[in-house]
N, C-alpha and C. Protein backbone atom coordinates (compact mmCIF):
# COMPACT_ATOMS: atom_id res chain seq x y z
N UNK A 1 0.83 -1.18 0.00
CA UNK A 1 0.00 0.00 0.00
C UNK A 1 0.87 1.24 0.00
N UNK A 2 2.09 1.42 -0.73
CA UNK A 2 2.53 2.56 -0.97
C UNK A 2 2.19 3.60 -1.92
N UNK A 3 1.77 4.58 -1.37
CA UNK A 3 1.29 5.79 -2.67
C UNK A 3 -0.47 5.33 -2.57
N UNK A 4 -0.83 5.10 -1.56
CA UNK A 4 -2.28 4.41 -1.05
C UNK A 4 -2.66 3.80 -2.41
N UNK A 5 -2.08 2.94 -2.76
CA UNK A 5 -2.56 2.50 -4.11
C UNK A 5 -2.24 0.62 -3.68
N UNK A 6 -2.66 -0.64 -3.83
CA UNK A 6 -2.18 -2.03 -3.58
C UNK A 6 -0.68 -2.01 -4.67
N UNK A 7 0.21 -2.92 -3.86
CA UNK A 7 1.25 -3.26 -4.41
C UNK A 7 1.19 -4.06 -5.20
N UNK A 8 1.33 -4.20 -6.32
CA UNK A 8 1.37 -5.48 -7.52
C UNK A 8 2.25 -6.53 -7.24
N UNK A 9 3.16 -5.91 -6.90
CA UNK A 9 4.29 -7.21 -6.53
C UNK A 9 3.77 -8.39 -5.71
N UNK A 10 3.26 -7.76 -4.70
CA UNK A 10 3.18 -8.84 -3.46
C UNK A 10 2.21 -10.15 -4.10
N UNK A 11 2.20 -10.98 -3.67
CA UNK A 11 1.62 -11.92 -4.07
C UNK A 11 1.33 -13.17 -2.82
N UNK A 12 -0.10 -13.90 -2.44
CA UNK A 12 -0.31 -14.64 -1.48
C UNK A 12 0.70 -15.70 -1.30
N UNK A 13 1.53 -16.20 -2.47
CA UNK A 13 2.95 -17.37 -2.42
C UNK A 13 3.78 -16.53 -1.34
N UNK A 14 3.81 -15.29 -1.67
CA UNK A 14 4.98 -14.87 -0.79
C UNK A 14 4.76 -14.86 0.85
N UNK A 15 3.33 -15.29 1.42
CA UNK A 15 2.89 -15.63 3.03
C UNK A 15 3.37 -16.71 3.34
N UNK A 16 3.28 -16.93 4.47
CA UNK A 16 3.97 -18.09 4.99
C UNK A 16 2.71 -18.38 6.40
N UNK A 17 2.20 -19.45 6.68
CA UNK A 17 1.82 -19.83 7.67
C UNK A 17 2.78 -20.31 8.98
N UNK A 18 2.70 -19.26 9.67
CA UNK A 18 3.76 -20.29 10.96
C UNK A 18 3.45 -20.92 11.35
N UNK A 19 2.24 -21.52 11.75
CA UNK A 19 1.96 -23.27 12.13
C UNK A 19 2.96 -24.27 11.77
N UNK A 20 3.56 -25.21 12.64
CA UNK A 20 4.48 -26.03 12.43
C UNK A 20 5.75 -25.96 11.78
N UNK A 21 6.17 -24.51 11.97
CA UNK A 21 7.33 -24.16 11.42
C UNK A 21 8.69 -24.15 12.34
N UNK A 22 9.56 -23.61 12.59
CA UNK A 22 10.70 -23.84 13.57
C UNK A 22 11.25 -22.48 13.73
N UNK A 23 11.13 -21.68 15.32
CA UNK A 23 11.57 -20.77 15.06
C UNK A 23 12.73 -21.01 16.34
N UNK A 24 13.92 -20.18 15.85
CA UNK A 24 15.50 -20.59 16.48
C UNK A 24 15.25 -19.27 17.36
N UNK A 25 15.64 -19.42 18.66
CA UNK A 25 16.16 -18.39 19.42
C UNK A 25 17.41 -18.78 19.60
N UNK A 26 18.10 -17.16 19.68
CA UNK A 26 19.87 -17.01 19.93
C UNK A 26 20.28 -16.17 21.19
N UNK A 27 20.09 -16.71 22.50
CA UNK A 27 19.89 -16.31 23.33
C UNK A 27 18.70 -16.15 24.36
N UNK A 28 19.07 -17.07 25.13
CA UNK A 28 17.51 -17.36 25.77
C UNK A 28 17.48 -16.75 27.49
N UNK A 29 18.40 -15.07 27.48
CA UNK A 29 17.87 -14.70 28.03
C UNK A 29 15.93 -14.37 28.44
N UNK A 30 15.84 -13.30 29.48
CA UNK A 30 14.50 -12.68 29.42
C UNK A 30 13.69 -12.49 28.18
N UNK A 31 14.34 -11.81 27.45
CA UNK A 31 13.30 -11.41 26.17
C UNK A 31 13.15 -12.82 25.33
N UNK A 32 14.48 -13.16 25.00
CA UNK A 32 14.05 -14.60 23.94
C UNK A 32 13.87 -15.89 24.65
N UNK A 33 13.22 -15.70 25.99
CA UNK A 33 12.28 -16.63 26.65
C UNK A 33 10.98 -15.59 26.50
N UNK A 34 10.60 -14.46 26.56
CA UNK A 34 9.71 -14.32 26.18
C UNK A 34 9.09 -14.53 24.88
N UNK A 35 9.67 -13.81 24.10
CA UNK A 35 9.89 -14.25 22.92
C UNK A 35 9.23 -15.56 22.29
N UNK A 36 10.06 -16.01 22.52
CA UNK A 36 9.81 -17.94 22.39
C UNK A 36 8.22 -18.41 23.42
N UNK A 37 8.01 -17.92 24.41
CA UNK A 37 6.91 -17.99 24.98
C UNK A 37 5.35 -17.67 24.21
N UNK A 38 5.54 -16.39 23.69
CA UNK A 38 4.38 -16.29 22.61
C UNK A 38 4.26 -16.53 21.59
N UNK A 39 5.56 -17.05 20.80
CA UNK A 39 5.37 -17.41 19.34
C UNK A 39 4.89 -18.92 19.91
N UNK A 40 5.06 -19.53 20.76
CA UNK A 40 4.67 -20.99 20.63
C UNK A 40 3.27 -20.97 21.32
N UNK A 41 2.90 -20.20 22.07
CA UNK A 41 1.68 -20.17 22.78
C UNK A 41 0.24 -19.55 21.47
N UNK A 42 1.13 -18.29 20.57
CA UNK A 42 0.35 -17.84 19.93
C UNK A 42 0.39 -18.15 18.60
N UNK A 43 1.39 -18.46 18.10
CA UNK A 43 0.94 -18.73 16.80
C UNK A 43 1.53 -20.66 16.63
N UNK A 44 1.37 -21.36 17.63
CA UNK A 44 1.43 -22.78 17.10
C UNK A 44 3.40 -23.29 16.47
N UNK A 45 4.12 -22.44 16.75
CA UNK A 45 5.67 -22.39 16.06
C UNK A 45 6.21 -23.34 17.32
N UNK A 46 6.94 -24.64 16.68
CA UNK A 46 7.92 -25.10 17.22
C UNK A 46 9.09 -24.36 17.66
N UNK A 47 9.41 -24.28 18.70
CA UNK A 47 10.96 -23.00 18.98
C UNK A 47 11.96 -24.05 20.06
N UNK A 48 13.18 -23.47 19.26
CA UNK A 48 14.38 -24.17 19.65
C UNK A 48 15.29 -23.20 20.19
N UNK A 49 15.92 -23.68 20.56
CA UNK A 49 16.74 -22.38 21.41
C UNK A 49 18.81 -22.55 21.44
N UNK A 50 19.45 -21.35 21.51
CA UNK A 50 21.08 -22.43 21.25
C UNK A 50 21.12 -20.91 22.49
N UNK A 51 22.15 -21.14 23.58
CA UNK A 51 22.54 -20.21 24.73
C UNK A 51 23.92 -20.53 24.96
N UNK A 52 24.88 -19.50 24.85
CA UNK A 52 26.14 -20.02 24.82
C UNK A 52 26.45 -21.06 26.38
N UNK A 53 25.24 -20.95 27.65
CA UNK A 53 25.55 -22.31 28.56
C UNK A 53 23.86 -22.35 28.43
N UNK A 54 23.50 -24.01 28.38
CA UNK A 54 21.81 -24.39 28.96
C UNK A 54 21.55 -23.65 30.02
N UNK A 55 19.86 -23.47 30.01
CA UNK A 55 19.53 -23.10 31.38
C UNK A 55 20.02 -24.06 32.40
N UNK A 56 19.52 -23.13 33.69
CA UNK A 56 19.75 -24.05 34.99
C UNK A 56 18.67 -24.95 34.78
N UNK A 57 18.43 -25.86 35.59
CA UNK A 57 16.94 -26.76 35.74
C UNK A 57 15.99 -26.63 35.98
N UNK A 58 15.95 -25.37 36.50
CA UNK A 58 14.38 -24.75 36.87
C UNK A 58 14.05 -23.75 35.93
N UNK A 59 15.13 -23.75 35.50
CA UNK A 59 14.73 -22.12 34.66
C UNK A 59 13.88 -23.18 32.85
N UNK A 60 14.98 -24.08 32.75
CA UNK A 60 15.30 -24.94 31.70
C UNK A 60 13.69 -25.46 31.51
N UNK A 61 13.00 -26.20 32.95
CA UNK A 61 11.76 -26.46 32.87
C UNK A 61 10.64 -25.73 32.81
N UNK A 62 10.92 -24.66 32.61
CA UNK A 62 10.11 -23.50 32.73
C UNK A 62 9.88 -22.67 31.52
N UNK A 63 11.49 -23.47 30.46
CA UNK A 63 11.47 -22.84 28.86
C UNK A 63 10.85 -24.22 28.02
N UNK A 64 10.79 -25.12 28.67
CA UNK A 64 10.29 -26.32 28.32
C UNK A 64 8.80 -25.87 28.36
N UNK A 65 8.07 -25.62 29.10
CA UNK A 65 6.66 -25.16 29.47
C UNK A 65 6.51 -24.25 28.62
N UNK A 66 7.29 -23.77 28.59
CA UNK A 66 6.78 -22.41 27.29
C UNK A 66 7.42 -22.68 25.77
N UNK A 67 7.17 -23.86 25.88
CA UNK A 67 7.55 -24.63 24.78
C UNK A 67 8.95 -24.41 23.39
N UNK A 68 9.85 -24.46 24.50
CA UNK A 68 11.24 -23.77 24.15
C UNK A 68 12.36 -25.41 23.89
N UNK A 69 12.99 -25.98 23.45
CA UNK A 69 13.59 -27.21 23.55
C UNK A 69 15.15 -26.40 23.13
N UNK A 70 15.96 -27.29 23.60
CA UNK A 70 17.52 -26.81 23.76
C UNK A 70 17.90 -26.91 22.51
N UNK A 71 19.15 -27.19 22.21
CA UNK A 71 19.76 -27.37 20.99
C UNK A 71 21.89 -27.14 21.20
N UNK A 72 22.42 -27.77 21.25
CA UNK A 72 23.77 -27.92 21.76
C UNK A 72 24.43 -27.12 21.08
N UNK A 73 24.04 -26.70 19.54
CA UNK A 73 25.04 -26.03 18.71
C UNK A 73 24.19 -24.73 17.92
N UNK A 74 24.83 -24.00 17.71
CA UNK A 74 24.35 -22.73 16.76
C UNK A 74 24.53 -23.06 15.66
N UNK A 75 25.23 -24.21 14.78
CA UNK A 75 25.00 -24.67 13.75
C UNK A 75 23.73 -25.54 13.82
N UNK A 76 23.60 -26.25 14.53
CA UNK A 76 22.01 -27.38 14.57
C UNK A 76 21.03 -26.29 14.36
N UNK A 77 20.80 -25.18 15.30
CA UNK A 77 19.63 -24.17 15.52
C UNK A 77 19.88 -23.71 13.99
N UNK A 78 20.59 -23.09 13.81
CA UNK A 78 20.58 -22.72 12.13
C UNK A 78 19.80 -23.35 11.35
N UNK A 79 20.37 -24.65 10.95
CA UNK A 79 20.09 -25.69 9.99
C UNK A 79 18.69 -25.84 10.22
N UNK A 80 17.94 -26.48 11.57
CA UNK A 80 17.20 -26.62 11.73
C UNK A 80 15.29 -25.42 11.75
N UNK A 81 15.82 -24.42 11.54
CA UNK A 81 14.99 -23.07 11.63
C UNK A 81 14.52 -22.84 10.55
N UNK A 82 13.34 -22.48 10.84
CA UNK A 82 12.69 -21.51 9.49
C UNK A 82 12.98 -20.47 9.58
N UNK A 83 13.21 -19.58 11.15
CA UNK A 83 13.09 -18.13 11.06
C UNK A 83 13.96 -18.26 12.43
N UNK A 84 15.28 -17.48 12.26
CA UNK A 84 16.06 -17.23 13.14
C UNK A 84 16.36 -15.75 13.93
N UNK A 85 15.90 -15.88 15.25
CA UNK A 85 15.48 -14.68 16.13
C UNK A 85 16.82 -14.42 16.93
N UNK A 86 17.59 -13.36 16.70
CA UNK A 86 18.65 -13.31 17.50
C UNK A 86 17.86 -12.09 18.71
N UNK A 87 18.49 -12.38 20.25
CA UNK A 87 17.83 -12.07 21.64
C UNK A 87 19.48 -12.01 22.01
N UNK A 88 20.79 -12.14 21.64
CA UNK A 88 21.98 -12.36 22.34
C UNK A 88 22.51 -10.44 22.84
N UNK A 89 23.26 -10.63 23.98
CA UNK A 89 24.14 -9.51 23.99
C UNK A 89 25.01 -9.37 22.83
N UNK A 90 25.87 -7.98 23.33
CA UNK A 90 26.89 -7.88 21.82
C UNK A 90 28.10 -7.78 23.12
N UNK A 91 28.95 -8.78 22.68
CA UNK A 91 29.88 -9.23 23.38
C UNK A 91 30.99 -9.92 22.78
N UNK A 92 32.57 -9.81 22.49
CA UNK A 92 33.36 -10.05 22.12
C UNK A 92 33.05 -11.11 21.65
N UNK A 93 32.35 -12.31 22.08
CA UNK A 93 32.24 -13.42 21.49
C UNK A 93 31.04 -13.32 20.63
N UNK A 94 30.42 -12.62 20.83
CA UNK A 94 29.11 -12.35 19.75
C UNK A 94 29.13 -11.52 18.84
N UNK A 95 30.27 -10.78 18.92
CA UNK A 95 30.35 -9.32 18.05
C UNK A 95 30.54 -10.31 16.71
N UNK A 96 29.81 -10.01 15.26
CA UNK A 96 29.93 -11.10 14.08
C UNK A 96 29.65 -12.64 14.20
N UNK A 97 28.64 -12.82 15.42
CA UNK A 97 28.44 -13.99 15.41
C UNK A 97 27.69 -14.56 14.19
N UNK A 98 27.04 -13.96 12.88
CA UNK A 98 26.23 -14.29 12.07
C UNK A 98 26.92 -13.88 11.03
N UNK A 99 27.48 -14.66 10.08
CA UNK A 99 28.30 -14.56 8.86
C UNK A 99 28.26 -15.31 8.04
N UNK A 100 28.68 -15.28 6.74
CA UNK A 100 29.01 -16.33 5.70
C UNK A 100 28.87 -17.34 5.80
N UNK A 101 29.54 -18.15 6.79
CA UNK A 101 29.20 -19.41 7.08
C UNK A 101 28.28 -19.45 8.03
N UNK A 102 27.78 -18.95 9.05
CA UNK A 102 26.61 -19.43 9.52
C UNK A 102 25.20 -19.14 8.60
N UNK A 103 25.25 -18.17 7.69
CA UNK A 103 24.10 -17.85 7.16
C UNK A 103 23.92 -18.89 5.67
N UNK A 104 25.03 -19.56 5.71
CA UNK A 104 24.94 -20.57 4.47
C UNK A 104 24.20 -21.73 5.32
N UNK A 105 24.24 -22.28 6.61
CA UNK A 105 24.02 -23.08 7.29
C UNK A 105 22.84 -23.13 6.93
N UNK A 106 22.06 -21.88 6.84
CA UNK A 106 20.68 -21.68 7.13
C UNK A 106 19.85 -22.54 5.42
N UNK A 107 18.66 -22.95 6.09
CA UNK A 107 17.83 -23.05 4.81
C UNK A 107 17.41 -22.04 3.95
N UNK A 108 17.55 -22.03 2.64
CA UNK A 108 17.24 -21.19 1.89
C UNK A 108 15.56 -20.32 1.77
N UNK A 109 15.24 -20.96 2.39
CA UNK A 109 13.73 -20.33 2.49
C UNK A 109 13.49 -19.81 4.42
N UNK A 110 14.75 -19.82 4.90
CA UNK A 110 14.59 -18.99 6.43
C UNK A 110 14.68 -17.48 6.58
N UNK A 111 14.37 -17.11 7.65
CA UNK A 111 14.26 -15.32 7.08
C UNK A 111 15.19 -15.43 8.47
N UNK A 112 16.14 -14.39 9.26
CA UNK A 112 17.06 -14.05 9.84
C UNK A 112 16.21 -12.44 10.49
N UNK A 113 15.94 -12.48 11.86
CA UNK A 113 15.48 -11.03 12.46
C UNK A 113 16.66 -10.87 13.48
N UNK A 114 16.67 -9.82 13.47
CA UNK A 114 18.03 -9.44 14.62
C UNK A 114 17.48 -7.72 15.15
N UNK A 115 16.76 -7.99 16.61
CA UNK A 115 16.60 -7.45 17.62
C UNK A 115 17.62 -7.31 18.13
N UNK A 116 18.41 -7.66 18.37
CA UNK A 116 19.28 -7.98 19.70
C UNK A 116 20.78 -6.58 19.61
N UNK A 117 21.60 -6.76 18.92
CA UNK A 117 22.74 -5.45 18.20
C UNK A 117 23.17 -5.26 17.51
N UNK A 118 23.33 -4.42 16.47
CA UNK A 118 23.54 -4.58 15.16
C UNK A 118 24.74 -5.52 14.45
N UNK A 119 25.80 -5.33 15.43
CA UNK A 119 27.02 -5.78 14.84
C UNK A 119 27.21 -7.25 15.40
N UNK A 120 26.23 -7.82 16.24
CA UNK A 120 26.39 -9.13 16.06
C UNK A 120 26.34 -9.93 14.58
N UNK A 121 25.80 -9.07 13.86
CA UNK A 121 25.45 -9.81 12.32
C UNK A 121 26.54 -9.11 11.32
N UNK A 122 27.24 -9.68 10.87
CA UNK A 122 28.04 -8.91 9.38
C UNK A 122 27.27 -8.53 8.33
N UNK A 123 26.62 -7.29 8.31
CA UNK A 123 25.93 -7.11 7.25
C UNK A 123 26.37 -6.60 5.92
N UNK A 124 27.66 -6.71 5.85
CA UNK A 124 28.06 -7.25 4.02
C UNK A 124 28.10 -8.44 3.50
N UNK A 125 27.99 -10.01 4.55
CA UNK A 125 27.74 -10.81 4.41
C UNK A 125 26.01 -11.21 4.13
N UNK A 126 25.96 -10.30 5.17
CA UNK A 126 24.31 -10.48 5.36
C UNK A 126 23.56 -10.08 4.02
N UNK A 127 23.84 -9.08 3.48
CA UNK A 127 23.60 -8.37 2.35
C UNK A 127 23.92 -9.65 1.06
N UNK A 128 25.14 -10.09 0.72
CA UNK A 128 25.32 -11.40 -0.07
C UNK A 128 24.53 -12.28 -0.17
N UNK A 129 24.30 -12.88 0.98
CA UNK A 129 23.52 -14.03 1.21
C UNK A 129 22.08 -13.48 0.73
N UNK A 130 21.06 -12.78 0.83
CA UNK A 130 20.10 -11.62 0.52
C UNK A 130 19.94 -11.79 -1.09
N UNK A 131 21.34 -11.66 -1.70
CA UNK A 131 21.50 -11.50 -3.12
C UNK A 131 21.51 -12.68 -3.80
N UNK A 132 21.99 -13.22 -3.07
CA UNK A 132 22.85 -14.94 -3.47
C UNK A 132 21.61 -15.58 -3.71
N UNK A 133 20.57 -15.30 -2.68
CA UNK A 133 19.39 -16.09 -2.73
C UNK A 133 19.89 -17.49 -1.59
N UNK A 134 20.41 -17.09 -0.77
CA UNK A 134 20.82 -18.13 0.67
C UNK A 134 20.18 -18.03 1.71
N UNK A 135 19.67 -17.38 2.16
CA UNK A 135 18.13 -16.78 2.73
C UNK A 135 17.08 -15.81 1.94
N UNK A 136 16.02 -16.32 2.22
CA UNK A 136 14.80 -16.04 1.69
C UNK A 136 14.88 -14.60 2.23
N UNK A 137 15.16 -13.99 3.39
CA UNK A 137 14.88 -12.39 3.87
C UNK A 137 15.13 -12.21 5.62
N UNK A 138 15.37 -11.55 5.58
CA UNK A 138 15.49 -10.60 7.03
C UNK A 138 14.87 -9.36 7.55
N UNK A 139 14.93 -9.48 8.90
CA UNK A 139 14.12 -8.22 9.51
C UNK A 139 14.77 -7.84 10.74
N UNK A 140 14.90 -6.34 10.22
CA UNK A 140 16.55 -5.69 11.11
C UNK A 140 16.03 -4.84 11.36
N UNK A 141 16.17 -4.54 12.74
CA UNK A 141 15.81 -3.50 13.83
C UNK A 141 17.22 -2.61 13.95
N UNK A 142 18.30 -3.17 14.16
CA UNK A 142 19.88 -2.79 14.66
C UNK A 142 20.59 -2.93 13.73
N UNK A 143 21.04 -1.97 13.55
CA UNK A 143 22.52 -1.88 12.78
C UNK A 143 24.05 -1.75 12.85
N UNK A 144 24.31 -2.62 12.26
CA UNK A 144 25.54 -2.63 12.44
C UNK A 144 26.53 -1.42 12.60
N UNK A 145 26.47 -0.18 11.91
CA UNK A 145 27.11 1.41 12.25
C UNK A 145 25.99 1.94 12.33
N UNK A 146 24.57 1.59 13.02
CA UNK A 146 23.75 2.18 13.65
C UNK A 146 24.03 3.93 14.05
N UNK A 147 23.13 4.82 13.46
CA UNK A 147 22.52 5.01 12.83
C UNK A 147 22.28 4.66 10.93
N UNK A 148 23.56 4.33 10.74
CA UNK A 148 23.49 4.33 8.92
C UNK A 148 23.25 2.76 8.63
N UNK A 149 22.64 2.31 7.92
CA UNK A 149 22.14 1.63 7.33
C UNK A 149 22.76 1.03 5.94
N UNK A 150 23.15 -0.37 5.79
CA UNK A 150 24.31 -0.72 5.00
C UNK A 150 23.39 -0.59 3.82
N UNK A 151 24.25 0.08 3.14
CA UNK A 151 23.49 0.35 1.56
C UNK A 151 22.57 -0.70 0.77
N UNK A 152 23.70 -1.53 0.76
CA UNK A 152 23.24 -3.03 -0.13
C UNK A 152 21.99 -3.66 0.58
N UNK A 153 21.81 -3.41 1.90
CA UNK A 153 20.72 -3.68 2.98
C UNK A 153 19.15 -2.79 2.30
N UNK A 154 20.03 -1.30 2.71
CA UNK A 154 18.60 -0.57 1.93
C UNK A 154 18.26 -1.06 0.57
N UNK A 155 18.95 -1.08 -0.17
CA UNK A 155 18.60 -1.41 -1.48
C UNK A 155 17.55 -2.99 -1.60
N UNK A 156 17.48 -3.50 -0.55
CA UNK A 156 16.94 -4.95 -1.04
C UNK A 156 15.46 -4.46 0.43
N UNK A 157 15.52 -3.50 0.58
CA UNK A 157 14.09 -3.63 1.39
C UNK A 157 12.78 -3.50 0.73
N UNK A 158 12.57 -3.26 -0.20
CA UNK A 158 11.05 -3.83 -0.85
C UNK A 158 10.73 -5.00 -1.13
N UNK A 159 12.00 -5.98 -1.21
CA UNK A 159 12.25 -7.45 -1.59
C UNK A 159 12.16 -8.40 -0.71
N UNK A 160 13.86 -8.27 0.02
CA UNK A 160 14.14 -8.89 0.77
C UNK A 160 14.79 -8.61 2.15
N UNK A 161 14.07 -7.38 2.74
CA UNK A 161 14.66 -7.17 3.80
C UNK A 161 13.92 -6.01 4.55
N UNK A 162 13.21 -5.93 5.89
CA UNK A 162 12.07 -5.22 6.25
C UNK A 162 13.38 -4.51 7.31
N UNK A 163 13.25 -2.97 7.21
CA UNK A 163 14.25 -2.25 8.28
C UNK A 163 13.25 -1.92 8.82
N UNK A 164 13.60 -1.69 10.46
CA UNK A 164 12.81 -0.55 11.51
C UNK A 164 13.77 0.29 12.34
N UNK A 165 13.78 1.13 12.94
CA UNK A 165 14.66 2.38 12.91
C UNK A 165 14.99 2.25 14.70
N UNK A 166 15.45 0.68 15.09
CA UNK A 166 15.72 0.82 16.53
C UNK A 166 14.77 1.02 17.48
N UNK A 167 13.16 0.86 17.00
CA UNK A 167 12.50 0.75 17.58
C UNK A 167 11.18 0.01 18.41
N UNK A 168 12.32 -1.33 18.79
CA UNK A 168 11.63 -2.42 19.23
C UNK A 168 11.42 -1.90 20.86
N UNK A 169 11.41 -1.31 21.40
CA UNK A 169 10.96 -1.22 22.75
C UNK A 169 10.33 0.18 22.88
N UNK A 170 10.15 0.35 21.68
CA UNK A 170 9.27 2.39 21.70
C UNK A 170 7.69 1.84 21.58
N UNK A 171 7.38 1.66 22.69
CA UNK A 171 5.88 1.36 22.98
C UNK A 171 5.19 2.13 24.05
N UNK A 172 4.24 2.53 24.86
CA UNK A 172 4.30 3.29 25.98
C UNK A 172 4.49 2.23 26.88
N UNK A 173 3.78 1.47 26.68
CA UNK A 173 3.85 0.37 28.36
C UNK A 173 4.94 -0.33 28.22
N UNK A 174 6.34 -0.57 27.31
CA UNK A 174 7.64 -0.30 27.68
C UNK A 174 8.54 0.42 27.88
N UNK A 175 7.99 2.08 27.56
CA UNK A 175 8.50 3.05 28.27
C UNK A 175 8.43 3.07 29.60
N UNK A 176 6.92 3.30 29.60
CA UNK A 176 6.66 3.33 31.06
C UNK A 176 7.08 2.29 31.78
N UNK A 177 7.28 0.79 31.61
CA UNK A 177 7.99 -0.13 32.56
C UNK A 177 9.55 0.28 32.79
N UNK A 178 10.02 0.83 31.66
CA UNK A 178 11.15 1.03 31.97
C UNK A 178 11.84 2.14 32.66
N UNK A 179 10.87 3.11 32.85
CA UNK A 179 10.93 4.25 33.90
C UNK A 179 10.45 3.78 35.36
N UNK A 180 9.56 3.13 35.41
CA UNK A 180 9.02 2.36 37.01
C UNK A 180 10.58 1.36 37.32
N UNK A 181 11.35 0.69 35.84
CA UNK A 181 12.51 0.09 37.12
C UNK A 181 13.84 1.21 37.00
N UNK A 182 13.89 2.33 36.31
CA UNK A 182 14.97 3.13 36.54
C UNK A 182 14.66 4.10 38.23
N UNK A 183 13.24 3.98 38.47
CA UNK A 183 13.01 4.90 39.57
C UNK A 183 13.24 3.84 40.62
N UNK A 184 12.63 2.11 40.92
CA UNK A 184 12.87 1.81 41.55
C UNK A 184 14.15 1.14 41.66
N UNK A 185 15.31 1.00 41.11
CA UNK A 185 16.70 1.22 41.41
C UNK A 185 17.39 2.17 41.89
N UNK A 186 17.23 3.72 41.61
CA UNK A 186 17.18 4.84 42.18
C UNK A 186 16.72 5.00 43.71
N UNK A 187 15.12 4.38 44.14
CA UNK A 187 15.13 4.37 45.21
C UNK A 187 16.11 3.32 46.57
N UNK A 188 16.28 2.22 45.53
CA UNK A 188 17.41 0.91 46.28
C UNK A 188 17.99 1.53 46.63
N UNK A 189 18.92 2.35 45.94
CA UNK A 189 20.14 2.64 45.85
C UNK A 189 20.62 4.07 46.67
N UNK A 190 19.25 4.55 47.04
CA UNK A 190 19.72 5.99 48.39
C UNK A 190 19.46 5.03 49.70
């Protein structure tokens, strides 16, 4: 619906039903246990999970319940995914954790979202693979030299690649939660 007019391009082949599909979490902190909690509660998605250590046992049975199952390697979670949700910090060991070779891992019809920081993902690789036709598409919140936006990235967003401008937590009732715990740390802390 750009130019309030229907898009010709789009076409119903290009939907996807998530029923019985596989979605990978990369990091199963808070959010990508939440995360993983409503895609399997709400839309019917098998979800697998790779954490650089397993949960503890309580926590573990509790991602089990929210229908989360482990996975030993970030190559298995790859391979195995339709749609791969990165939730990880950006941390020396994560900084480029998603490259060439992990994104070849992936099935050609998986789409790649990355919430989590921009530069965990190489997006001149990311951009290749996009082109190559090695993933079907991605959906990028974070960028890698955040604010700018890798060219070859913009160029494939009517196609194959949905940008949003860093604004996965600009909601009010995650503003506002997130001002109720900056005040009550503030109060801990006098």
């Amino acid at each position: 619906m750009n130019k309030g007019e229907f898009n010709s391009k789009f076409s119903f082949l290009d939907a996807r039903d998530p029923r019985g599909k596989t979605l990978g979490i990369v990091g199963a902190g808070g959010i990508g246990r939440a995360f993983a909690h409503k895609a399997s509660h709400a839309l019917g998605i098998k979800v697998i999970y790779h954490n650089r250590n397993q949960l503890s046992k309580d926590v573990e049975s509790q991602a089990a319940k929210g229908g989360m199952q482990y996975v030993k390697t970030l190559d298995e979670l790859l391979r195995r995914s339709d749609v791969v949700s990165l939730h990880c910090p950006l941390t020396p060991a994560t900084k480029g954790l998603i490259g060439r070779q992990q994104l070849e891992a992936m099935n050609k019809d998986a789409i790649l979202i990355n919430t989590a920081r921009g530069p965990v993902v190489k997006e001149e690789e990311l951009a290749e693979a996009l082109e190559q036709g090695a993933i079907a598409g991605a959906g990028l919140d974070v960028f890698e030299a955040e604010p700018k936006i890798h060219p070859r990235l913009f160029a494939l967003k009517d196609s194959k690649v949905e940008l949003l401008p860093h604004v996965g937590t600009l909601t009010l009732e995650t503003q506002t939660e997130m001002e109720a715990v900056c005040l009550r740390n503030l109060m801990q802390g006098l």
